[in-house]
PDB file of N, CA and C in Angstrom:
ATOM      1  N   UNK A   1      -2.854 -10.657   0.407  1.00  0.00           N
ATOM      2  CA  UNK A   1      -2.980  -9.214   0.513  1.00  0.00           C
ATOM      3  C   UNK A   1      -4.149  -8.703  -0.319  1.00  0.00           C
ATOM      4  N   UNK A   2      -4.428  -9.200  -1.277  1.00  0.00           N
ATOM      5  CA  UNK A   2      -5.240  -8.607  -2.383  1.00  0.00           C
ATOM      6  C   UNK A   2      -6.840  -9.156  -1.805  1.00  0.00           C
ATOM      7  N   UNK A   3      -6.478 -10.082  -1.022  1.00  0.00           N
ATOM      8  CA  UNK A   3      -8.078 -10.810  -0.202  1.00  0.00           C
ATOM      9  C   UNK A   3      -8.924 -10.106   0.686  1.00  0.00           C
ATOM     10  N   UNK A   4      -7.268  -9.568   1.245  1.00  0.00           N
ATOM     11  CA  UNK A   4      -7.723  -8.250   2.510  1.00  0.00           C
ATOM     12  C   UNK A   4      -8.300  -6.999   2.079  1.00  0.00           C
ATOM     13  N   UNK A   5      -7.795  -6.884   0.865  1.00  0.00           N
ATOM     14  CA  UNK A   5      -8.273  -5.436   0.052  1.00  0.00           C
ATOM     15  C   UNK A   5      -9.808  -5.826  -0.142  1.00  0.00           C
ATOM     16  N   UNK A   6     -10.073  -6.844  -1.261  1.00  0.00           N
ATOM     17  CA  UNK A   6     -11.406  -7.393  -1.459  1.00  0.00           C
ATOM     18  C   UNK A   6     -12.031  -7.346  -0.785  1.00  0.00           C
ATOM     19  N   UNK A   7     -11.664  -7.581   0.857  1.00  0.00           N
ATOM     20  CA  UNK A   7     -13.161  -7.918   1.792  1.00  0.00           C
ATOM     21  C   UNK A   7     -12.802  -6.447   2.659  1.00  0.00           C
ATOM     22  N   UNK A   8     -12.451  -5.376   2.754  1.00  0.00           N
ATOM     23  CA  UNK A   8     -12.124  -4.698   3.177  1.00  0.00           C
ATOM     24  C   UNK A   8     -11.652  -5.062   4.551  1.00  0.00           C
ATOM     25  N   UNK A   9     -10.474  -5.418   4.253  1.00  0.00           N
ATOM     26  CA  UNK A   9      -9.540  -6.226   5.832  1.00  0.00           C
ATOM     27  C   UNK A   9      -8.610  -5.559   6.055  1.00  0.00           C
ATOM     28  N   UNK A  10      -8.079  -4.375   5.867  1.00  0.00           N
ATOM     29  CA  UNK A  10      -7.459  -3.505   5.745  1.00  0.00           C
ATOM     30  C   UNK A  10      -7.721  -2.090   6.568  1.00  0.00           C
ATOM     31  N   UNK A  11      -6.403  -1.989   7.260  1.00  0.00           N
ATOM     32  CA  UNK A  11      -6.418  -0.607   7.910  1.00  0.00           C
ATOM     33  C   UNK A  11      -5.033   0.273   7.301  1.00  0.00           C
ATOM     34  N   UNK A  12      -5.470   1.700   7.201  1.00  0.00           N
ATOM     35  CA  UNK A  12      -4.351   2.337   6.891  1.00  0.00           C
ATOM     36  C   UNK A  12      -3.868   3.496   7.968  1.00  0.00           C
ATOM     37  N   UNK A  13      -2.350   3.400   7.858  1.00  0.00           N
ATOM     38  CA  UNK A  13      -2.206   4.456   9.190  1.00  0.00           C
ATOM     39  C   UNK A  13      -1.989   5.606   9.095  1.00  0.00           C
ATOM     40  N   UNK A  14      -1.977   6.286  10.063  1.00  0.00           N
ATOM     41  CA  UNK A  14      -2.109   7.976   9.882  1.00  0.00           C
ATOM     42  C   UNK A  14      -1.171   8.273   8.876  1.00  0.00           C
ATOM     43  N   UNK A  15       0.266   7.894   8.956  1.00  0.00           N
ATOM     44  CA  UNK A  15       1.141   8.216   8.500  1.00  0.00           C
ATOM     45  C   UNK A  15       0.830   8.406   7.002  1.00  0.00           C
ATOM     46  N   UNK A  16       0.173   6.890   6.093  1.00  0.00           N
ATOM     47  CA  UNK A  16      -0.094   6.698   4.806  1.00  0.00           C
ATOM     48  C   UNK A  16      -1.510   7.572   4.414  1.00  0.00           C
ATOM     49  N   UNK A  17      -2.399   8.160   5.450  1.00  0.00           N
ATOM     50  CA  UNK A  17      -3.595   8.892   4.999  1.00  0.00           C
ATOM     51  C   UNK A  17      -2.769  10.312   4.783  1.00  0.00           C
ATOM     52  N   UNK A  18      -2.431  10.316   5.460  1.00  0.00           N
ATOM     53  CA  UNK A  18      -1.295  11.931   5.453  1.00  0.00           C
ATOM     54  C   UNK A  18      -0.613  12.107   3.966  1.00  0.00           C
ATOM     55  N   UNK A  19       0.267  11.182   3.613  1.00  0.00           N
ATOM     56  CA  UNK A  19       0.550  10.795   2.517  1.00  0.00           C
ATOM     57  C   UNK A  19       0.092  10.330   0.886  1.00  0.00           C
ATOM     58  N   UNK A  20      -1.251  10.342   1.574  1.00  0.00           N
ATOM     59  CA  UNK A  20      -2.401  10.161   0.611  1.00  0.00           C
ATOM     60  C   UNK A  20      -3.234  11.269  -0.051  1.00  0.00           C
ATOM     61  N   UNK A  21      -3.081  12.052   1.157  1.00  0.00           N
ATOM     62  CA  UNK A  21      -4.025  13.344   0.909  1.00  0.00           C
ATOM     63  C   UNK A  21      -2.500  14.391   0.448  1.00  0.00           C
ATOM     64  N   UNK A  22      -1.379  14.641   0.530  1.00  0.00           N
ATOM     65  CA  UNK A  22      -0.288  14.812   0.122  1.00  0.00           C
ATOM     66  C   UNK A  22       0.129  14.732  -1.687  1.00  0.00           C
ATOM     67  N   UNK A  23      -0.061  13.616  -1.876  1.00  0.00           N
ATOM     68  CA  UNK A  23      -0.309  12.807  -2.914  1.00  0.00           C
ATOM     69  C   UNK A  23      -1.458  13.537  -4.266  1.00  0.00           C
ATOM     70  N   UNK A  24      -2.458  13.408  -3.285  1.00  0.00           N
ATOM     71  CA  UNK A  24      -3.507  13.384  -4.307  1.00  0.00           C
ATOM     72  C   UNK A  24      -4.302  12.297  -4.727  1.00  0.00           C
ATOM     73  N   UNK A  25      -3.798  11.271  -3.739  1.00  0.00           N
ATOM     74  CA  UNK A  25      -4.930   9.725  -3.770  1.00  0.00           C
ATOM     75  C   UNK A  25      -5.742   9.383  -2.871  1.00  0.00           C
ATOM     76  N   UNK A  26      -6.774   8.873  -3.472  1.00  0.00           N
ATOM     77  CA  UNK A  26      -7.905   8.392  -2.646  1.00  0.00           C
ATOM     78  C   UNK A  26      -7.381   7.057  -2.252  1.00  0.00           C
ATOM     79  N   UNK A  27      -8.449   6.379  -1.200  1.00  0.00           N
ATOM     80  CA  UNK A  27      -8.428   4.981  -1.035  1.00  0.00           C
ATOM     81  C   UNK A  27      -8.754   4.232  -2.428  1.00  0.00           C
ATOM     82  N   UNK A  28      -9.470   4.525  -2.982  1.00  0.00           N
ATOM     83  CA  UNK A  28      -9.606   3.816  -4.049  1.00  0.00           C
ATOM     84  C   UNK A  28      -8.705   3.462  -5.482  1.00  0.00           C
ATOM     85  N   UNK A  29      -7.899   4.703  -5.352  1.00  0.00           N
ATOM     86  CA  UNK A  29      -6.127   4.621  -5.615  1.00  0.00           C
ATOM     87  C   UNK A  29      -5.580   3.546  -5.029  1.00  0.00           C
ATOM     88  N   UNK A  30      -5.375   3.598  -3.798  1.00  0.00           N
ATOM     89  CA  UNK A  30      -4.586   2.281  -3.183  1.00  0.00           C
ATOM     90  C   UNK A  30      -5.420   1.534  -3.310  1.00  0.00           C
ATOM     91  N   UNK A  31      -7.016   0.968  -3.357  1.00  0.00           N
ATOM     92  CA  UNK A  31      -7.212  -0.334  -3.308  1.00  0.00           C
ATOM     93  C   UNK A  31      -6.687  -0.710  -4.621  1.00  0.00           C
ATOM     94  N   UNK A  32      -6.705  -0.052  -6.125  1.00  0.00           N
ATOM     95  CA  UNK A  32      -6.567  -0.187  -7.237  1.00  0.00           C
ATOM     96  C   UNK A  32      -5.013  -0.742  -7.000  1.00  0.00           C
ATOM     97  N   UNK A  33      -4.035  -0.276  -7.091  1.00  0.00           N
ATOM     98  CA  UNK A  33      -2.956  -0.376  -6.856  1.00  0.00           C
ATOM     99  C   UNK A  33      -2.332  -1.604  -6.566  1.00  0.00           C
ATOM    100  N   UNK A  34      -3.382  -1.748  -5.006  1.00  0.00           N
ATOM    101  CA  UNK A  34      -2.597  -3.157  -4.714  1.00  0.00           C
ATOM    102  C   UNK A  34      -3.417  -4.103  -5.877  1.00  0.00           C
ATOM    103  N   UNK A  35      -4.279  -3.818  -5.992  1.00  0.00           N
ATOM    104  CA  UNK A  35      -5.545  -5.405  -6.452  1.00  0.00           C
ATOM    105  C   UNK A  35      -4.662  -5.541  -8.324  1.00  0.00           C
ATOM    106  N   UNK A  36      -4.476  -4.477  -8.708  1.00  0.00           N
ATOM    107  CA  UNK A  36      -3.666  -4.697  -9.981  1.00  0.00           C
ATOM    108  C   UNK A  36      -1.748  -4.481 -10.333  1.00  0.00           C
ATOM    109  N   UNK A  37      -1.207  -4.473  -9.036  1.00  0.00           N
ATOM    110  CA  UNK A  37       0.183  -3.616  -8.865  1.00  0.00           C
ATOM    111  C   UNK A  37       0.957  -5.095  -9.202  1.00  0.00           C
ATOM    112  N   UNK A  38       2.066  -4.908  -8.732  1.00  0.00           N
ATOM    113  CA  UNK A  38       3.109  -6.060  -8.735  1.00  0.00           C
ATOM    114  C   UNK A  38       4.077  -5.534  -7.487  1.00  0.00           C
ATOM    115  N   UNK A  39       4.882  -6.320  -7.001  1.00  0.00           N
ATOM    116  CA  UNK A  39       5.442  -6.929  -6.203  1.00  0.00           C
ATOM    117  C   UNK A  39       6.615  -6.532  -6.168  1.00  0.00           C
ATOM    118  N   UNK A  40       7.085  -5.404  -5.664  1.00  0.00           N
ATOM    119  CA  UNK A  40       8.663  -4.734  -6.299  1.00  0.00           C
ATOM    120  C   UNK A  40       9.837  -5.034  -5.246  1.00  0.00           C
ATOM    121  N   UNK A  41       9.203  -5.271  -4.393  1.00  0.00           N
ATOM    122  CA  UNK A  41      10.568  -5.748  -3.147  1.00  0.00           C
ATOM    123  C   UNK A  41      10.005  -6.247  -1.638  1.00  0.00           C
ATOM    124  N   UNK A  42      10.597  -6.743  -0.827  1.00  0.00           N
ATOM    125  CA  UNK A  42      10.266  -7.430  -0.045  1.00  0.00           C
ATOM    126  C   UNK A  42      11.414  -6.365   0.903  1.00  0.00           C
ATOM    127  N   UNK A  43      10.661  -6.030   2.044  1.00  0.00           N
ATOM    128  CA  UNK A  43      11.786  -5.185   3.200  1.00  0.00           C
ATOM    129  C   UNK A  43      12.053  -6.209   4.387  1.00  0.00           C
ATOM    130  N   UNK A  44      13.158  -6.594   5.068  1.00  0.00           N
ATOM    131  CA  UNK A  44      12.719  -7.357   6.010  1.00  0.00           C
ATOM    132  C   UNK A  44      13.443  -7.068   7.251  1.00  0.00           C
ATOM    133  N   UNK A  45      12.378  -5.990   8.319  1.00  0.00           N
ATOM    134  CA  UNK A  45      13.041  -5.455   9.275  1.00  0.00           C
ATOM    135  C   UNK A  45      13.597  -6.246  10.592  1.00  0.00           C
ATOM    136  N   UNK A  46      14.789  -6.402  11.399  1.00  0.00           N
ATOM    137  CA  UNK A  46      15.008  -7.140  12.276  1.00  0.00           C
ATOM    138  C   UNK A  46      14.346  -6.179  13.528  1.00  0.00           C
ATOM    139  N   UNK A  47      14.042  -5.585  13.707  1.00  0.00           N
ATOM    140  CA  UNK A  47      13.348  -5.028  15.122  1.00  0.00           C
ATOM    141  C   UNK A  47      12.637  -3.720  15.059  1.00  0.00           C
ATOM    142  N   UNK A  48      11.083  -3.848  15.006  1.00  0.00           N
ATOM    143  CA  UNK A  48      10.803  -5.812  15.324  1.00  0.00           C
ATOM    144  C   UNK A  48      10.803  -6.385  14.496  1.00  0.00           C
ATOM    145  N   UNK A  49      11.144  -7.647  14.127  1.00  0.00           N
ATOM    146  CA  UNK A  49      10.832  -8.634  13.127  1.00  0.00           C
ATOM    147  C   UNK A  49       9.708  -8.602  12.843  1.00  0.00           C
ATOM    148  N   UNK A  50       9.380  -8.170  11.295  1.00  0.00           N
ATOM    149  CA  UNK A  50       8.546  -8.258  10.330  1.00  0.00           C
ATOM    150  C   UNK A  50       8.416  -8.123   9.043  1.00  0.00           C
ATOM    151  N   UNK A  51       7.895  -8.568   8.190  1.00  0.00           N
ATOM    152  CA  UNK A  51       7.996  -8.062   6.971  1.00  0.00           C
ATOM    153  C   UNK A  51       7.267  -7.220   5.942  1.00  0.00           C
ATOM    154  N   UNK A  52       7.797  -6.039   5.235  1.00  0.00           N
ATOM    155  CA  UNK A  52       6.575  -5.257   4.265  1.00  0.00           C
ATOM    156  C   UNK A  52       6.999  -5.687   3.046  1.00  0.00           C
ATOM    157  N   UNK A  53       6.296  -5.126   2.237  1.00  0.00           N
ATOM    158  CA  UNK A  53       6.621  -5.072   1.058  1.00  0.00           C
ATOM    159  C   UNK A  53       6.109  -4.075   0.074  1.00  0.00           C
ATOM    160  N   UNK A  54       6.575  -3.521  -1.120  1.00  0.00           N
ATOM    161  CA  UNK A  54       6.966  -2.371  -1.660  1.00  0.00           C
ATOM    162  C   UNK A  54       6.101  -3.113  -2.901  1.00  0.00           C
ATOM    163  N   UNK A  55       4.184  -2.690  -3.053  1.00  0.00           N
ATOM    164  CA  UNK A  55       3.806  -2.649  -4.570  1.00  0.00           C
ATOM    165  C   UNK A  55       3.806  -1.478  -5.128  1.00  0.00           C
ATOM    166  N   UNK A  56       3.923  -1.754  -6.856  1.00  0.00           N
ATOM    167  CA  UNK A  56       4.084  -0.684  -7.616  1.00  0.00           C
ATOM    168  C   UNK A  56       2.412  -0.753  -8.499  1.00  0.00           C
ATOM    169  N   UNK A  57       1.701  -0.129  -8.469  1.00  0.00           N
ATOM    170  CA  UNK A  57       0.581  -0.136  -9.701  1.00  0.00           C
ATOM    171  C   UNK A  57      -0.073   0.963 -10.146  1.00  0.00           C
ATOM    172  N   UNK A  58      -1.061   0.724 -10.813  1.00  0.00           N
ATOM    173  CA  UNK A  58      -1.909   1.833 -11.819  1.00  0.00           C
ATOM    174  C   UNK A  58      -2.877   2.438 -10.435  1.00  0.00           C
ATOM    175  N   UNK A  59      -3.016   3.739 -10.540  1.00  0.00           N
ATOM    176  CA  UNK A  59      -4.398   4.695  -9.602  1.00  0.00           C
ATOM    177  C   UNK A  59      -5.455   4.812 -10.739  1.00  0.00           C
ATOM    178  N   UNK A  60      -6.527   5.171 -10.203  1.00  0.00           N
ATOM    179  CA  UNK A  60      -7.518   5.269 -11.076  1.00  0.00           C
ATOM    180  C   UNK A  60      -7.759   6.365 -12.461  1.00  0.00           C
ATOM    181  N   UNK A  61      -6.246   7.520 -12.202  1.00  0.00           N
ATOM    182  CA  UNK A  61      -6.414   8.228 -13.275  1.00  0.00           C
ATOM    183  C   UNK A  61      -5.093   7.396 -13.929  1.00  0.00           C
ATOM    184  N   UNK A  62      -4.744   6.394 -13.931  1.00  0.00           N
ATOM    185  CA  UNK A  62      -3.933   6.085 -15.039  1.00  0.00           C
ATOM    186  C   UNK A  62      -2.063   6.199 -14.775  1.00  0.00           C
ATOM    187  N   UNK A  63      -1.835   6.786 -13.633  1.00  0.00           N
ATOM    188  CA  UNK A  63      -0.912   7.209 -13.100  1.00  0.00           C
ATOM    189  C   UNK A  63       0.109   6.186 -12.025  1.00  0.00           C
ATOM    190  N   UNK A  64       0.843   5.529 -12.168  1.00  0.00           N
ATOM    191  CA  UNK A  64       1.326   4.975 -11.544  1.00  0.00           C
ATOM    192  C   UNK A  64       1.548   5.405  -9.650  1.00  0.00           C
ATOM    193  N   UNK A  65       1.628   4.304  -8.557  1.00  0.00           N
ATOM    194  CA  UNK A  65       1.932   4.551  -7.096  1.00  0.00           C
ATOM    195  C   UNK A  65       2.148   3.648  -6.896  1.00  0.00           C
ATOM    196  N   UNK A  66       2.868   3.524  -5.380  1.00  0.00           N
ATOM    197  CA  UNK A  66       3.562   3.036  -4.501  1.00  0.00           C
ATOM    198  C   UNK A  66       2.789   2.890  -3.067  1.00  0.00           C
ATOM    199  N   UNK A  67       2.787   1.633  -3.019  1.00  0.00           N
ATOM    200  CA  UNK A  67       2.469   1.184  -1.276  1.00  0.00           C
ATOM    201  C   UNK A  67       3.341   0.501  -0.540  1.00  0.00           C
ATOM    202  N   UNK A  68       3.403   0.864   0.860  1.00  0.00           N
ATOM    203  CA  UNK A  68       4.256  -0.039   1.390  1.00  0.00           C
ATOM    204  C   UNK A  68       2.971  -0.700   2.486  1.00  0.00           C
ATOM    205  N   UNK A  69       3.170  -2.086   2.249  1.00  0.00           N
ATOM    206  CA  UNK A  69       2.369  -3.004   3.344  1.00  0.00           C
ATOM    207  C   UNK A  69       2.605  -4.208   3.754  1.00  0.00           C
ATOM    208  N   UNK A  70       2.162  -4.499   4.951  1.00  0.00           N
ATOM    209  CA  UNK A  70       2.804  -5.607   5.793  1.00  0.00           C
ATOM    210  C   UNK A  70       1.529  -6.198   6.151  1.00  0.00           C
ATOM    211  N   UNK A  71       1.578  -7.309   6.863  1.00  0.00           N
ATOM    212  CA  UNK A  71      -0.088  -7.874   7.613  1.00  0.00           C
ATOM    213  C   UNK A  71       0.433  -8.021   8.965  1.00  0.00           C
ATOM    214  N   UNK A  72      -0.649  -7.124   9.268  1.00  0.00           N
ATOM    215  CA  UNK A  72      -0.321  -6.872  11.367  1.00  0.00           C
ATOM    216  C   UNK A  72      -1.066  -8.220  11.550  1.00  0.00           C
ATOM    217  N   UNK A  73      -0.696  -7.882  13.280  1.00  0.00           N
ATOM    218  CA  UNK A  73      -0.726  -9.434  13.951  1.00  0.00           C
ATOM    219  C   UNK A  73      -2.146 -10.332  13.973  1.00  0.00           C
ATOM    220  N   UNK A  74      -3.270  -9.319  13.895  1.00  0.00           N
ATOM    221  CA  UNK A  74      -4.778  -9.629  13.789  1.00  0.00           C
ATOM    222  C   UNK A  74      -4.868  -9.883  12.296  1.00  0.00           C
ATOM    223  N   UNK A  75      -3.882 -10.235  11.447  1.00  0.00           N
ATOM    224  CA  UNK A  75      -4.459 -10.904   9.648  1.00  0.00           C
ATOM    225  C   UNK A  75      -4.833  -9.676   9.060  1.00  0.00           C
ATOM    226  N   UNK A  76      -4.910  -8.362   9.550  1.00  0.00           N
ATOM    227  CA  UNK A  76      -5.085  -7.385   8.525  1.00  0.00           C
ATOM    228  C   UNK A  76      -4.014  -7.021   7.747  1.00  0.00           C
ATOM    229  N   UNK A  77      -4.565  -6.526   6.650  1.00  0.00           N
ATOM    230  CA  UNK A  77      -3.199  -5.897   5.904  1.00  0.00           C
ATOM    231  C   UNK A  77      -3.586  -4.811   6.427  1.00  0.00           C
ATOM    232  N   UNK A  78      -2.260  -4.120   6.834  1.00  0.00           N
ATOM    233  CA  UNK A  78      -1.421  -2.676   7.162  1.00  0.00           C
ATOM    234  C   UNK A  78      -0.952  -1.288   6.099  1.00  0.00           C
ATOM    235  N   UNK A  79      -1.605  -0.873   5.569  1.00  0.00           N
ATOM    236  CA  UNK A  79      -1.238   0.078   4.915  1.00  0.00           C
ATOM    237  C   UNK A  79       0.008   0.944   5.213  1.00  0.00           C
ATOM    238  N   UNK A  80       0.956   1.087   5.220  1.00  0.00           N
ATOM    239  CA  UNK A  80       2.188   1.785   6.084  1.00  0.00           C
ATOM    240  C   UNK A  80       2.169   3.121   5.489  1.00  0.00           C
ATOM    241  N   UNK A  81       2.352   3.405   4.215  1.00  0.00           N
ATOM    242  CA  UNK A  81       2.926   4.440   3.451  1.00  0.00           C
ATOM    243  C   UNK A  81       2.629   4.346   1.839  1.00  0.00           C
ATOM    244  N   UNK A  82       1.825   5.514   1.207  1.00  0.00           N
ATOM    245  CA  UNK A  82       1.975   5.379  -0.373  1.00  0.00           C
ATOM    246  C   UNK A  82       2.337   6.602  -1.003  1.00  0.00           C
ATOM    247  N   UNK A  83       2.440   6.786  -2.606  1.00  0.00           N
ATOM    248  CA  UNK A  83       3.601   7.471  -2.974  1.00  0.00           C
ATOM    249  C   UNK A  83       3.143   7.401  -3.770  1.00  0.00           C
ATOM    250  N   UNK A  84       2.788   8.606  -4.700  1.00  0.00           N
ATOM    251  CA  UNK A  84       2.793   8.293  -6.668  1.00  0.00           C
ATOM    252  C   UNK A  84       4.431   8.096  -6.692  1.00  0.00           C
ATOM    253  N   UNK A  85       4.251   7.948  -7.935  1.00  0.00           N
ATOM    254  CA  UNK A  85       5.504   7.318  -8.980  1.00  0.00           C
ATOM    255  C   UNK A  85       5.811   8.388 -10.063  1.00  0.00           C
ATOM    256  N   UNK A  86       6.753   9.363  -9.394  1.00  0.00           N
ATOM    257  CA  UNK A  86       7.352  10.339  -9.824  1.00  0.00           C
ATOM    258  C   UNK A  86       7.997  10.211 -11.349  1.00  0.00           C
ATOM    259  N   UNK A  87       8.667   8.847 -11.733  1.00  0.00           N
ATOM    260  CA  UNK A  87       8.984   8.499 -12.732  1.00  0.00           C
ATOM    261  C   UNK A  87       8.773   7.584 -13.694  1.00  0.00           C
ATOM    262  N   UNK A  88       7.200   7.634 -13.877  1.00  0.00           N
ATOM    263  CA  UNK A  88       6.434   7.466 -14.473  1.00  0.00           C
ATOM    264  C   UNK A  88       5.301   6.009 -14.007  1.00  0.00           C
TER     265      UNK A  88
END
């Protein structure tokens, strides 16, 4: 995931730009995020079968967020949804 960020292999969807601009984060928030976050849960939906997962990390002002991402079928990572971190 963090490879896809690096080489910019990554698409994000309406839903998470919506949520972004909501927020108050840039892309560069979420690239930060994932490239320094950790690994807080694994979701694993039966239909369709796939899997995301829930990182937690630092944005560029210091502030903790939330991504949810999966890798679609072409090897990109999927941006689904992000979130500051209301509690701290």
């Amino acid at each position: 995931m963090r490879e896809c960020v690096r080489t910019n292999h990554y698409v994000v969807t309406v839903h998470a730009a919506e949520e972004m601009d909501d927020d108050s984060l840039t892309i560069f928030d979420v690239e930060r995020l994932i490239l320094a976050g950790e690994l807080v849960e694994r979701q694993k939906d039966k239909d369709p079968p796939e899997t995301k997962v829930l990182i937690r990390g630092p944005t560029l002002d210091g502030d903790n967020a939330f991504a949810v991402v999966k890798l679609g079928p072409t090897g990109k990572l999927v941006i689904v949804t992000v979130f500051r971190d209301i509690y701290g």
